[in-house]
Protein backbone atom coordinates (compact mmCIF):
# COMPACT_ATOMS: atom_id res chain seq x y z
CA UNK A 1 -15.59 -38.27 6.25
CA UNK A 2 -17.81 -39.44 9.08
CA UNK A 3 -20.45 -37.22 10.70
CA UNK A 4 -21.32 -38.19 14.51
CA UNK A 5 -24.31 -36.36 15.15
CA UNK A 6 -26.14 -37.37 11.32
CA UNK A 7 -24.13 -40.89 11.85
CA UNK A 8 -23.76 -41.23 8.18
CA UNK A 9 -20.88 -40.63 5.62
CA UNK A 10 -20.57 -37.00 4.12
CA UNK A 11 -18.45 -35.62 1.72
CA UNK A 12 -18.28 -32.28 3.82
CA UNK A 13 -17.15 -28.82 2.99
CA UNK A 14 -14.52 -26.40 3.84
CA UNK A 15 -11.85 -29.16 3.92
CA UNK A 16 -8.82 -28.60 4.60
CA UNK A 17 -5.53 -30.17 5.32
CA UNK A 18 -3.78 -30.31 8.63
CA UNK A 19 -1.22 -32.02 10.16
CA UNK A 20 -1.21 -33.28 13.75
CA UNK A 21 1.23 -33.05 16.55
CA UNK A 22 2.25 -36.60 16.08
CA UNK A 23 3.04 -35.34 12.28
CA UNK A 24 0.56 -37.67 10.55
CA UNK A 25 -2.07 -35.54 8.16
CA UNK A 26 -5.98 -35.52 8.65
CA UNK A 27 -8.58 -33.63 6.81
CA UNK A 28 -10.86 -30.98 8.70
CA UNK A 29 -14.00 -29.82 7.46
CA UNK A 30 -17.79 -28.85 8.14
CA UNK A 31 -20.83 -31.05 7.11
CA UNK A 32 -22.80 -30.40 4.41
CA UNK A 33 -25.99 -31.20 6.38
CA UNK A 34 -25.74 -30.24 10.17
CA UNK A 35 -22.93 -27.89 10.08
CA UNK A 36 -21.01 -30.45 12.90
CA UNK A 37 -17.17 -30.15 12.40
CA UNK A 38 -15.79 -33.12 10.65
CA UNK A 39 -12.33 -34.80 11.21
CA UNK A 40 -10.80 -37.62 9.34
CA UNK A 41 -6.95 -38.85 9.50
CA UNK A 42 -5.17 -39.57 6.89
CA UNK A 43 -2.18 -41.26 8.17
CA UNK A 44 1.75 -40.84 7.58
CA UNK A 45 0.99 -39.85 3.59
């Protein structure tokens, strides 16, 4: 996953996953480092 406000890639905790209103999957989760939420879709899998 991606964190915006370190602007580097994080392996996060807490993640989950969720599915989306338009039915594709994503992962949530928290990052490691700054706490900032973390999002990253998955797709139709």
């Amino acid at each position: 996953m991606y964190c915006v406000k370190c602007r580097a890639k994080r392996e996060g905790k807490n993640i989950e996953e969720v599915t989306m209103k338009n039915g594709k999957k994503a992962l949530k989760g928290v990052c490691e480092v700054c706490g900032t939420k973390m999002f990253k879709i998955k797709g139709n899998a």
